[in-house]
Each structure stands twice: as C-alpha cells, then as structure tokens.
N, C-alpha and C. Protein backbone atom coordinates (compact mmCIF):
# COMPACT_ATOMS: atom_id res chain seq x y z
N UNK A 1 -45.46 -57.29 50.38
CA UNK A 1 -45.06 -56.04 49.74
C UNK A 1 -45.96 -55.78 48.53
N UNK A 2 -46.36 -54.30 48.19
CA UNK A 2 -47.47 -53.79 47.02
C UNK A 2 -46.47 -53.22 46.27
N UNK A 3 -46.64 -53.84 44.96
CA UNK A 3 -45.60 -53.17 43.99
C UNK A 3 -46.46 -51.79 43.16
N UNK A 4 -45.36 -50.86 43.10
CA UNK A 4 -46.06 -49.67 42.51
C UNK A 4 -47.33 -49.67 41.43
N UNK A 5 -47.32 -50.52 40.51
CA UNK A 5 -48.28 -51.06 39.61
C UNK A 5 -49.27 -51.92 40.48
N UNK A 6 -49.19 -52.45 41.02
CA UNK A 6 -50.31 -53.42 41.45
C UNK A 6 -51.03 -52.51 42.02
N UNK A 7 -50.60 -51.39 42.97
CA UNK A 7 -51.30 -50.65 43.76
C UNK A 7 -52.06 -49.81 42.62
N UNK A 8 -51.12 -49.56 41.49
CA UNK A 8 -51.92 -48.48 40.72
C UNK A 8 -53.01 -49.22 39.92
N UNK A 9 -53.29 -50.39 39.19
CA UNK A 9 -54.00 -51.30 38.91
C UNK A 9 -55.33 -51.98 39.84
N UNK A 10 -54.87 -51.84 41.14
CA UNK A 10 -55.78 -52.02 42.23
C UNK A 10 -56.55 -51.05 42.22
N UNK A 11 -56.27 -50.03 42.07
CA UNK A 11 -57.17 -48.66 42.22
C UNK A 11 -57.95 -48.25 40.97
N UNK A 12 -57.58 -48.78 39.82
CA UNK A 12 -57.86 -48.57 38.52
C UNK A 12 -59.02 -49.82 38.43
N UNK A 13 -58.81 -50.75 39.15
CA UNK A 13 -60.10 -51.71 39.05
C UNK A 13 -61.26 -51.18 40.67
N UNK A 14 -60.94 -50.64 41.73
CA UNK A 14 -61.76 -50.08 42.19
C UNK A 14 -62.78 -49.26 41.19
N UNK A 15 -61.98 -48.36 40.93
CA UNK A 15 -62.44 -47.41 40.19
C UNK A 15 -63.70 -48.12 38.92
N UNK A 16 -63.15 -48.91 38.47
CA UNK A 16 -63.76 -49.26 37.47
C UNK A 16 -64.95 -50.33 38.07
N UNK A 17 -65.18 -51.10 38.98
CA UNK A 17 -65.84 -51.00 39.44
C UNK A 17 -67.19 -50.45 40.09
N UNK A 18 -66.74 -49.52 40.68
CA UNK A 18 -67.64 -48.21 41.03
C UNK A 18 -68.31 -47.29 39.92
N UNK A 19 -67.49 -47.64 38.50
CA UNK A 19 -68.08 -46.71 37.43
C UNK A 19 -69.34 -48.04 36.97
N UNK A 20 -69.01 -49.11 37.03
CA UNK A 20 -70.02 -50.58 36.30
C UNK A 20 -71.20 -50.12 37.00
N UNK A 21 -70.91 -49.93 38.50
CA UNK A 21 -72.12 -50.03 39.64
C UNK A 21 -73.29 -49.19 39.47
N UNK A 22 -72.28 -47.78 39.46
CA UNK A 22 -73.33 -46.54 39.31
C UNK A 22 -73.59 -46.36 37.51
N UNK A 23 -73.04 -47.04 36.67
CA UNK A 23 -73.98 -46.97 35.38
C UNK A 23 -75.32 -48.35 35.65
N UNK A 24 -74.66 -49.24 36.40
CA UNK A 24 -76.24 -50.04 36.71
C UNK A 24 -77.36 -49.18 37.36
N UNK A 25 -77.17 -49.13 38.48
CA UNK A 25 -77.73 -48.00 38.55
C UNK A 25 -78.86 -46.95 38.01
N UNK A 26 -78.05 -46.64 37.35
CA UNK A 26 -78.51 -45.46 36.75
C UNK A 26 -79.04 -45.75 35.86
N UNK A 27 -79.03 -47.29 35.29
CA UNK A 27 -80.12 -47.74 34.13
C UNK A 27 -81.03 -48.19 34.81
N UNK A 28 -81.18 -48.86 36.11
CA UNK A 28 -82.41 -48.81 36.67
C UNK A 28 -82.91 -47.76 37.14
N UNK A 29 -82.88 -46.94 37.89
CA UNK A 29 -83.13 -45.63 38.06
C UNK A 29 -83.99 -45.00 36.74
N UNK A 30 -83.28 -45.03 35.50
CA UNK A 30 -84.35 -44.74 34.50
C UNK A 30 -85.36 -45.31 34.13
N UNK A 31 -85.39 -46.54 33.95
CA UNK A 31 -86.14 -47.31 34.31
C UNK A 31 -87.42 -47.08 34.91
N UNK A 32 -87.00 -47.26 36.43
CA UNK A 32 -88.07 -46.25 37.57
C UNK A 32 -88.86 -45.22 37.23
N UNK A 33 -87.77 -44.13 37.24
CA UNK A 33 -88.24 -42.80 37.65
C UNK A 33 -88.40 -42.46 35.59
N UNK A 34 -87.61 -42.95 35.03
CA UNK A 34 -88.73 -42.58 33.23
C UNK A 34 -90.23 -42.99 33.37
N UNK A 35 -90.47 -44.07 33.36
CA UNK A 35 -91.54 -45.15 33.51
C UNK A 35 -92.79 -43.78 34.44
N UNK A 36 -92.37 -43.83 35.53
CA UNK A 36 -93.14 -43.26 36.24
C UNK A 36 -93.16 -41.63 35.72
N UNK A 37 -92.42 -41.01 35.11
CA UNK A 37 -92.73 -40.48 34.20
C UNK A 37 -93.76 -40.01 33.32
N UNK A 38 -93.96 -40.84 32.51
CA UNK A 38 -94.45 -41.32 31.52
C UNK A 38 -95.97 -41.94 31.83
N UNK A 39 -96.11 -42.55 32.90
CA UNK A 39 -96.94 -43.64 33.49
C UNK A 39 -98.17 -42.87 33.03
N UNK A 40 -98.54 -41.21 32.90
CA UNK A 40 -100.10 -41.28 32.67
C UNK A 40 -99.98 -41.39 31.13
N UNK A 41 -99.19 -41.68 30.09
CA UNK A 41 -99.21 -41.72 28.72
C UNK A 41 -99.23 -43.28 28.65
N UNK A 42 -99.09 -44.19 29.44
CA UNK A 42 -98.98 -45.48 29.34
C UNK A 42 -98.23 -46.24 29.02
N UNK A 43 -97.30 -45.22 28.99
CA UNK A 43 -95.40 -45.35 28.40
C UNK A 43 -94.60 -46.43 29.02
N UNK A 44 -93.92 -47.41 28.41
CA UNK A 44 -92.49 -47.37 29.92
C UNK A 44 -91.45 -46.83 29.03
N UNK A 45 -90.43 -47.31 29.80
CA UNK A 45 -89.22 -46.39 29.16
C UNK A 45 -88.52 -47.36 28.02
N UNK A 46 -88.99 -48.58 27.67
CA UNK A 46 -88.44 -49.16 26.47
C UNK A 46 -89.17 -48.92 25.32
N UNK A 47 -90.48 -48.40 25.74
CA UNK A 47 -91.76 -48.53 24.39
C UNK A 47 -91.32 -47.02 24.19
N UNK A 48 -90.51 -45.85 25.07
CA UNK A 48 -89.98 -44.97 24.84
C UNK A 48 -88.74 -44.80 23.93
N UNK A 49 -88.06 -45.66 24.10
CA UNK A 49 -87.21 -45.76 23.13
C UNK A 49 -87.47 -46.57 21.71
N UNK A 50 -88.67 -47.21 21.91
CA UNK A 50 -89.52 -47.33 20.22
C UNK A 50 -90.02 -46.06 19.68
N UNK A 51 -90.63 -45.56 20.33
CA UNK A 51 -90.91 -44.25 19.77
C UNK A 51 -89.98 -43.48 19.38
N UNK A 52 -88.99 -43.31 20.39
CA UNK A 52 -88.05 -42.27 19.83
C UNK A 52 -87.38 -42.81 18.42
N UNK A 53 -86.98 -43.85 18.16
CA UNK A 53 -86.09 -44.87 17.06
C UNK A 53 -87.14 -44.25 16.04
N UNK A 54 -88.76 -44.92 16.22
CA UNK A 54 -89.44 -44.35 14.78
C UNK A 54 -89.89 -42.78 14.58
N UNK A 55 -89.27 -42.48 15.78
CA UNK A 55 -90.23 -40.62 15.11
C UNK A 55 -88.67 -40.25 14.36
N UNK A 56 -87.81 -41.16 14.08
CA UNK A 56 -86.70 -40.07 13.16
C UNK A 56 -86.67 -40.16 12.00
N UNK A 57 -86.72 -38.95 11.35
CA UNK A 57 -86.84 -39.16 9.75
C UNK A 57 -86.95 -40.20 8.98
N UNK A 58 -85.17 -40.85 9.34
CA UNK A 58 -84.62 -41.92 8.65
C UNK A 58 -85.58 -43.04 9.22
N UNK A 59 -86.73 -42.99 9.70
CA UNK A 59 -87.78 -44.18 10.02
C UNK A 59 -88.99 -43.86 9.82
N UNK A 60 -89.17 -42.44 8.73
CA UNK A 60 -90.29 -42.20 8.36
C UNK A 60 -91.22 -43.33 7.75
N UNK A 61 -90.35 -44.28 6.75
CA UNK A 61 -91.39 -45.05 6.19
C UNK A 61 -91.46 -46.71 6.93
N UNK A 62 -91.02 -46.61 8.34
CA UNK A 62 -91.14 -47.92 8.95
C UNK A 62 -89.34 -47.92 9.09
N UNK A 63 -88.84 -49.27 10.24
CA UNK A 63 -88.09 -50.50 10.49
C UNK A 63 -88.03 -51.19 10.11
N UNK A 64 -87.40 -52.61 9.74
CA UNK A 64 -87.64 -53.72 9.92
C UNK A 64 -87.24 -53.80 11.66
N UNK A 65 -88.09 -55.00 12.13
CA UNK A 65 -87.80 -55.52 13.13
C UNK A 65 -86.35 -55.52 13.63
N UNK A 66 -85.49 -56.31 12.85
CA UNK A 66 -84.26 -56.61 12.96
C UNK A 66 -83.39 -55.27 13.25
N UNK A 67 -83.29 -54.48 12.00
CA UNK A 67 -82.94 -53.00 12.38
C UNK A 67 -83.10 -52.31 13.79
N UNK A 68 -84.69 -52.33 13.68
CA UNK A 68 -84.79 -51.91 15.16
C UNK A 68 -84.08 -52.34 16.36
N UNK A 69 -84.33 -53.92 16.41
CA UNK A 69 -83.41 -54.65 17.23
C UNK A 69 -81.80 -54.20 17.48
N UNK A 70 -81.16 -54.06 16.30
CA UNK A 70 -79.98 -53.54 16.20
C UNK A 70 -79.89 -52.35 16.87
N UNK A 71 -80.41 -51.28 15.95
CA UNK A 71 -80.23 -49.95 17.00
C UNK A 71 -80.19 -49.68 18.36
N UNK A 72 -81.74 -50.60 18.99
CA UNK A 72 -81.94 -50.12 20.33
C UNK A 72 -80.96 -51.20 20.90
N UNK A 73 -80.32 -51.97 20.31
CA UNK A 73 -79.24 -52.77 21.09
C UNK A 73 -80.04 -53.86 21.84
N UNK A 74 -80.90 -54.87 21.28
CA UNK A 74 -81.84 -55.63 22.29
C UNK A 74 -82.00 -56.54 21.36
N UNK A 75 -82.44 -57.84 22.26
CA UNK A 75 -82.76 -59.26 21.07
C UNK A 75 -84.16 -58.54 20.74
N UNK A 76 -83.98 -59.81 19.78
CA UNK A 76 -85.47 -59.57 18.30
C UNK A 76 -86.45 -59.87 19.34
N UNK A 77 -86.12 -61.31 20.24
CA UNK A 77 -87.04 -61.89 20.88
C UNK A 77 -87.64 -61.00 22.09
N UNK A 78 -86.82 -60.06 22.65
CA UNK A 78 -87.38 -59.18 23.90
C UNK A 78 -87.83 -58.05 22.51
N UNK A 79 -88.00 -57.98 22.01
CA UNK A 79 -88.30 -56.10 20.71
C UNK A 79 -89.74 -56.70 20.66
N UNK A 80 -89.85 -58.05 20.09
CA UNK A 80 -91.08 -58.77 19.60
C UNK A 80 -92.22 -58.69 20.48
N UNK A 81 -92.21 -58.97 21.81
CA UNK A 81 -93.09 -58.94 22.47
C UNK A 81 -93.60 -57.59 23.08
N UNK A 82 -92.62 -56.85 23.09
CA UNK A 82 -93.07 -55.03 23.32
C UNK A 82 -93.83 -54.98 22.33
N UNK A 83 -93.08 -55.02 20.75
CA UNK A 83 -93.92 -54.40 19.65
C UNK A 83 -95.21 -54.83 19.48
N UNK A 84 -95.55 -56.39 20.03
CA UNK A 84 -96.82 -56.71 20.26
C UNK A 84 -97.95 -56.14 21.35
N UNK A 85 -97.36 -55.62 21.94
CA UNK A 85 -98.11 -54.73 23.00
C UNK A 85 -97.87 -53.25 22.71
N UNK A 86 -97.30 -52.99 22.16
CA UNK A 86 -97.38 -51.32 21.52
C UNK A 86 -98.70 -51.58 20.47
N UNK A 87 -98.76 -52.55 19.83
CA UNK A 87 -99.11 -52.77 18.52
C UNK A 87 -100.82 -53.01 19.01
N UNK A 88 -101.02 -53.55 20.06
CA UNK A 88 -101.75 -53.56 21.00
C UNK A 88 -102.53 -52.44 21.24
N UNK A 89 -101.86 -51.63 21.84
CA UNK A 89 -101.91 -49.99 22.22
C UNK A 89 -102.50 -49.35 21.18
N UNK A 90 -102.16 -49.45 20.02
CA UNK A 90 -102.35 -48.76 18.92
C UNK A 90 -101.40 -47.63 18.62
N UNK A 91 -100.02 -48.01 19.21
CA UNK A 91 -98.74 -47.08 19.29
C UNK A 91 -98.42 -47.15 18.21
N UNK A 92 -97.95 -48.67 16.92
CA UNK A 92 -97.27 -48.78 16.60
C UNK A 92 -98.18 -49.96 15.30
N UNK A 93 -97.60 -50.13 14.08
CA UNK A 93 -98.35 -50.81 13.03
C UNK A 93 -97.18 -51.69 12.83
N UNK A 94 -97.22 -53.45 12.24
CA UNK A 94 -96.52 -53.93 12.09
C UNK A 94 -96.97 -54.69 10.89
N UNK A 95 -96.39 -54.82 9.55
CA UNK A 95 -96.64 -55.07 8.35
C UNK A 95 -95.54 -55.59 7.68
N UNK A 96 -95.84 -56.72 6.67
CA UNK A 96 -94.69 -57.10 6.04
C UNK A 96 -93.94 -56.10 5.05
N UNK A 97 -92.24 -56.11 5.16
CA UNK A 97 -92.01 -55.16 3.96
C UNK A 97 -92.18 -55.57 2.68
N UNK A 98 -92.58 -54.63 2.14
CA UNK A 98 -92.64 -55.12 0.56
C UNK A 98 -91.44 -55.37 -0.15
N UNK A 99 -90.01 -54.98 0.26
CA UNK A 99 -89.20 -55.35 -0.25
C UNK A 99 -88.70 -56.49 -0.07
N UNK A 100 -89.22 -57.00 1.21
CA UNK A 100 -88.64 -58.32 1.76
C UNK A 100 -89.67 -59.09 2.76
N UNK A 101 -90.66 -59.96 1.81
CA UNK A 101 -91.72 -60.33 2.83
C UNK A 101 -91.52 -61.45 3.91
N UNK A 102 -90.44 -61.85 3.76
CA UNK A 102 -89.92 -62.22 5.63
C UNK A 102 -90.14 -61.22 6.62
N UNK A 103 -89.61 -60.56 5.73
CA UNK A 103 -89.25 -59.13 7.78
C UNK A 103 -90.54 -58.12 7.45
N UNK A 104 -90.40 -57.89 8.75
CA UNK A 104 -91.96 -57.35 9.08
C UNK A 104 -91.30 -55.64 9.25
N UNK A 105 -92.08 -54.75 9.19
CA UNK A 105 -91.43 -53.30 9.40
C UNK A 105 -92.73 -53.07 10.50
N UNK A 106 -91.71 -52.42 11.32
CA UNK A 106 -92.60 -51.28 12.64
C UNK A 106 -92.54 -49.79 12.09
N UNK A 107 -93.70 -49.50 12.02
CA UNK A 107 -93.93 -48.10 12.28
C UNK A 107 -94.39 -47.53 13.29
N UNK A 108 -94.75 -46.01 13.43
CA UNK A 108 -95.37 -45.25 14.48
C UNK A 108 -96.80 -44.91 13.69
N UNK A 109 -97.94 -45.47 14.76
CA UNK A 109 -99.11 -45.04 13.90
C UNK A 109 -99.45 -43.64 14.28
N UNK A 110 -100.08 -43.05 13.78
CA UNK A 110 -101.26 -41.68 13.99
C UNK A 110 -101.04 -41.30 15.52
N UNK A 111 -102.00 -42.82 16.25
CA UNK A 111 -102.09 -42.67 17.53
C UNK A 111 -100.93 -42.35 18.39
N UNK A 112 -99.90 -43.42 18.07
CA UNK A 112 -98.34 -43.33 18.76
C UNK A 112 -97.73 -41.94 18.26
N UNK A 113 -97.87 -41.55 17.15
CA UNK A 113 -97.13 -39.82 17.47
C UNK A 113 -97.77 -38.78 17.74
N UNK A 114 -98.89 -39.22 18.31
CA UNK A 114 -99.70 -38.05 18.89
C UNK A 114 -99.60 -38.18 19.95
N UNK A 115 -99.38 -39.26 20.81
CA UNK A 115 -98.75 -39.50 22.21
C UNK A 115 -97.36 -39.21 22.55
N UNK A 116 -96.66 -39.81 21.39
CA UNK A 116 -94.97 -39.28 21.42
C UNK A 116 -94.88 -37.13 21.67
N UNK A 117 -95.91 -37.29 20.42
CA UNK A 117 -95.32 -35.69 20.02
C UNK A 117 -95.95 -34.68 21.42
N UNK A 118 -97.49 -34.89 21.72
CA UNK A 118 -98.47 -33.99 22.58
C UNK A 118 -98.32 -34.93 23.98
N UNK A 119 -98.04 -35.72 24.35
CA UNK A 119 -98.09 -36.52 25.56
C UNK A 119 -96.82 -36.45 26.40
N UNK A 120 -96.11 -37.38 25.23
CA UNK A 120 -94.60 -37.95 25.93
C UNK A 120 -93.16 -37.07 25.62
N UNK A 121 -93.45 -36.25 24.92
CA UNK A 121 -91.96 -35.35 24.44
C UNK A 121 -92.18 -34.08 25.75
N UNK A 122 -93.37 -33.63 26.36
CA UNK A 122 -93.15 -32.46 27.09
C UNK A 122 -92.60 -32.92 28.36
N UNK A 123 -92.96 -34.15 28.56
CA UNK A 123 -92.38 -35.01 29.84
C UNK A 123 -91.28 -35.50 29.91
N UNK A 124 -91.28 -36.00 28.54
CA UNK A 124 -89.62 -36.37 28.23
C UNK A 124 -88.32 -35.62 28.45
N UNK A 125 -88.65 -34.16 28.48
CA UNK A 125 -87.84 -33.09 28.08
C UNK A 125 -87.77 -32.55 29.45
N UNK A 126 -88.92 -32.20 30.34
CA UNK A 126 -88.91 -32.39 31.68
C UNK A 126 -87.95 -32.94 32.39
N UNK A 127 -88.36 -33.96 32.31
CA UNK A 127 -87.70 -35.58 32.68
C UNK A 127 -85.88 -35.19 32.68
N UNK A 128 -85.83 -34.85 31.38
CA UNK A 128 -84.46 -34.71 31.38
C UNK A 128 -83.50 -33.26 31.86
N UNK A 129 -84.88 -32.45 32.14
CA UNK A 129 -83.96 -31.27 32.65
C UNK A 129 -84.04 -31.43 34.22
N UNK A 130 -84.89 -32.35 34.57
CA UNK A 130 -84.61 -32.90 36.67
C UNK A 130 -83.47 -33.75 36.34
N UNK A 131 -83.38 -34.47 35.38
CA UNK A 131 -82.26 -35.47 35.57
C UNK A 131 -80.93 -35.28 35.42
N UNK A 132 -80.80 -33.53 34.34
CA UNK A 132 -79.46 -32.97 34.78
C UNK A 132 -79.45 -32.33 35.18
N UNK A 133 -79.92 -31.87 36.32
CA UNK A 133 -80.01 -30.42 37.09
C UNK A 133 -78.33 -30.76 37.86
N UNK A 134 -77.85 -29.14 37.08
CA UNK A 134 -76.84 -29.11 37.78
C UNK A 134 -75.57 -29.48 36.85
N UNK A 135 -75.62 -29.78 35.62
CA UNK A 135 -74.77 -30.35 34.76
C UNK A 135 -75.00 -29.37 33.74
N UNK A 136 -73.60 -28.79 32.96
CA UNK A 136 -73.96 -27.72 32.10
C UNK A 136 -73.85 -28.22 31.19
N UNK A 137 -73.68 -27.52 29.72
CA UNK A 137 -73.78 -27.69 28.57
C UNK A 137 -72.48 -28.89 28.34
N UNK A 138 -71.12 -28.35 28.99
CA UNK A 138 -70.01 -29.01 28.85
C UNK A 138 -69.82 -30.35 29.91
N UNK A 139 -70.82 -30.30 30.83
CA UNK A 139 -70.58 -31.31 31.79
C UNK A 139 -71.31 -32.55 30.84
N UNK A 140 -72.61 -32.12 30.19
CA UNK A 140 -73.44 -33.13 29.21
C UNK A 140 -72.49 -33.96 28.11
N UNK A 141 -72.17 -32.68 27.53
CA UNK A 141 -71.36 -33.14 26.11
C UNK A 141 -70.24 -34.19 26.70
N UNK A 142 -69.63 -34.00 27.51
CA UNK A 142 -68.28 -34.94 28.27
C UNK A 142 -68.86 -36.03 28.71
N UNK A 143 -70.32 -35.90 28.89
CA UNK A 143 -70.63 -37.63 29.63
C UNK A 143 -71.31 -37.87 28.69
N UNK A 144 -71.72 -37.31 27.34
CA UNK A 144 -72.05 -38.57 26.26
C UNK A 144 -70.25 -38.77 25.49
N UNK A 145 -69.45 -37.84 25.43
CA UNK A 145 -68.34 -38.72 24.67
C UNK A 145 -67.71 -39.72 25.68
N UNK A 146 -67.96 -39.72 27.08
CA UNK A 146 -67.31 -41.06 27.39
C UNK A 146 -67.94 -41.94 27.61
N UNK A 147 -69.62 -41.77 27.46
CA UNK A 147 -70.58 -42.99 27.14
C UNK A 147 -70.40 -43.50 26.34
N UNK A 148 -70.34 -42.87 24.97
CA UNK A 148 -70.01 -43.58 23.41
C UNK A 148 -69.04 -43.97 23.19
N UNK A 149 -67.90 -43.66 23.91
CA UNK A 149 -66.43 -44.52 23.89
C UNK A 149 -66.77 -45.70 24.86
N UNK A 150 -67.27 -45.52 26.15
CA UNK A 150 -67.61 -46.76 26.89
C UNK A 150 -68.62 -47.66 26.12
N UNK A 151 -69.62 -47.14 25.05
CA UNK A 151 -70.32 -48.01 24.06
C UNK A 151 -69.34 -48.61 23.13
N UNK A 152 -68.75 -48.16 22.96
CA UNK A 152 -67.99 -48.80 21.57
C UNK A 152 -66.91 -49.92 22.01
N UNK A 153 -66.42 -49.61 23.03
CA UNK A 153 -65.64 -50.88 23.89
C UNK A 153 -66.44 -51.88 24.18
N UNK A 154 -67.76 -51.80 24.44
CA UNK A 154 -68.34 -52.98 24.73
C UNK A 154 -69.03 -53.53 23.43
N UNK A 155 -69.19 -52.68 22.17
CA UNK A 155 -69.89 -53.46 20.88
C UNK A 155 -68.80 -54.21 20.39
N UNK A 156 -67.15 -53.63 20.88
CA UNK A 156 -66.19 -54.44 20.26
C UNK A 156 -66.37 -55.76 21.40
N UNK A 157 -66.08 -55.44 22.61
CA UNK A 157 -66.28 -57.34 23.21
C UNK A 157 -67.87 -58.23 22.65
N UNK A 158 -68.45 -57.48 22.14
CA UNK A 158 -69.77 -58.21 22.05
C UNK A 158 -69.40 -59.03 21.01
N UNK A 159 -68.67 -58.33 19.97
CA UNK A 159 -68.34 -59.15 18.48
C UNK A 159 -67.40 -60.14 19.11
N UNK A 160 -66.24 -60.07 19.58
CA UNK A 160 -65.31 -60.80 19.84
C UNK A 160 -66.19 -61.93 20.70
N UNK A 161 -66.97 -61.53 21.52
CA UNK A 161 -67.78 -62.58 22.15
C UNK A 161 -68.91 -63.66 21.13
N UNK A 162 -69.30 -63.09 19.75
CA UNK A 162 -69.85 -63.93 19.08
C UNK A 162 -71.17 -63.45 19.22
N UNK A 163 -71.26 -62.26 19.78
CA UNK A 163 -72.39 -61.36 20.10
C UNK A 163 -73.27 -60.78 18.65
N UNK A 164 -74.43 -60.59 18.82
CA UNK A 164 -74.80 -59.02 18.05
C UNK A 164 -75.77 -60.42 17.05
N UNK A 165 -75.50 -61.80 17.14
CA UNK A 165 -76.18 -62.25 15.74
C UNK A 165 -77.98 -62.65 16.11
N UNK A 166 -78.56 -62.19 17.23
CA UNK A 166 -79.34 -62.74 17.29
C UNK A 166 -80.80 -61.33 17.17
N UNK A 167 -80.24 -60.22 16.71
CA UNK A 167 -80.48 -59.18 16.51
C UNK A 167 -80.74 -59.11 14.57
N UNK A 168 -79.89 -60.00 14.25
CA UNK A 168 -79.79 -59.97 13.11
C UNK A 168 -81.05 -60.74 12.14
C-alpha cells in the first residue's frame, strides 16, 4: 500500500531529480555551445566569466585572487591556473596588492577589454538571445529568481558542509 505522502514525496523527488539533471545539463551545454561561441576570440566560457567579474566597476582597480575565487564560486586552485593562461594571453595582469603583499590582484589588461568589449560582448549578447529564444521578459526574470533561491540553498549546504574555505 502507497500512503498519500509517500506518493506525494515520490513525485516531489522525481521531480527534483529531473530539475538536478537538466540544470547539469544545461551547464554543460554552456560550456559547449558558449565556448564555441566565443572560439574565434579564443575565449572559453570560464575565462568568460573572468572577464565579465573584472569589466565591473566595482573591479575597476583589480581582484584579489581569493575574491575572485569567491564570486565566480570556484577553488583558488582551478581560478589559478586559468588566470595563468589568460595572463598568458595577455587577457589579464596579475600583481601583488599593495595593500596586502600576499594576495596577488587580477585585472583586465588593455588587450582583454578590447576583446571583452569589440570581440566577446557582441557574441555574448547573441549567444544569449539564441539561448532564450522564446522566453519573455517575465519567463527570464522567474528563472533567475528561482536560480538565486536554488543558489542560496546550496551556499547554505556548502557552509554546513564545511565548504567555501578553500576559496578563501
């Protein structure tokens, strides 16, 4: 015998399920199809989200590493070896801060926002109007507030998990 709850709980973990799958998914998928994107700027889609982190104001005068780490939600140790190959590229400058000569600050050089700004933002923007075709103004806004509520449920298990310190 299926008791009324179990059945409704059964379906509530289908469900939830199927939502884990197709957000995997859909982070590979960006992945993919950003990357390839991007591919004649020499972009992928993580050195994309370095760029985007430093072209904002509040990163006019550099990161620290760590920060960065924090924001884009990624260890120091996977940030480190991109920023060495951005840095590479000539995307990106990495210098000790003067306020704190342990931590090193990332910036966006010359080169990297002339690729961000004339290269990678007309594609970017592209990019994102194939990727919501078909989703309106209100369909958007509703799937970032239940992304950022589905973010915030998982920064709370991350802490409870002992998470977040290696960013730090």
């Amino acid at each position: 015998m299926v008791f009324p709850m179990q059945k409704e709980n059964n379906s509530r973990m289908d469900l939830a399920n199927r939502v884990f799958f197709r957000l995997y998914q859909c982070a590979n998928m960006l992945h993919k199809t950003g990357t390839r994107a991007l591919e004649s700027d020499g972009l992928t889609t993580q050195q994309w989200a370095v760029l985007g982190a430093l072209s904002r104001p509040q990163a006019a005068e550099g990161m620290s590493v760590g920060e960065l780490a924090r924001y884009l939600m990624v260890s120091r140790q996977n940030l480190s070896g991109l920023l060495s190959r951005m840095e590479r590229d000539g995307h990106v400058s990495l210098a000790a801060d003067p306020r704190d000569r342990r931590s090193r600050l990332a910036s966006m050089t010359e080169a990297g926002r002339h690729v961000w700004l004339v290269g990678a933002q007309p594609k970017i923007l592209a990019y994102y109007e194939d990727a919501l075709e078909g989703f309106s103004v209100n369909d958007i806004a509703h799937s970032l507030h239940y992304l950022l509520k589905l973010l915030e449920n998982m920064q709370r298990i991350d802490k409870t998990q002992g998470g977040g310190r290696e960013a730090e």
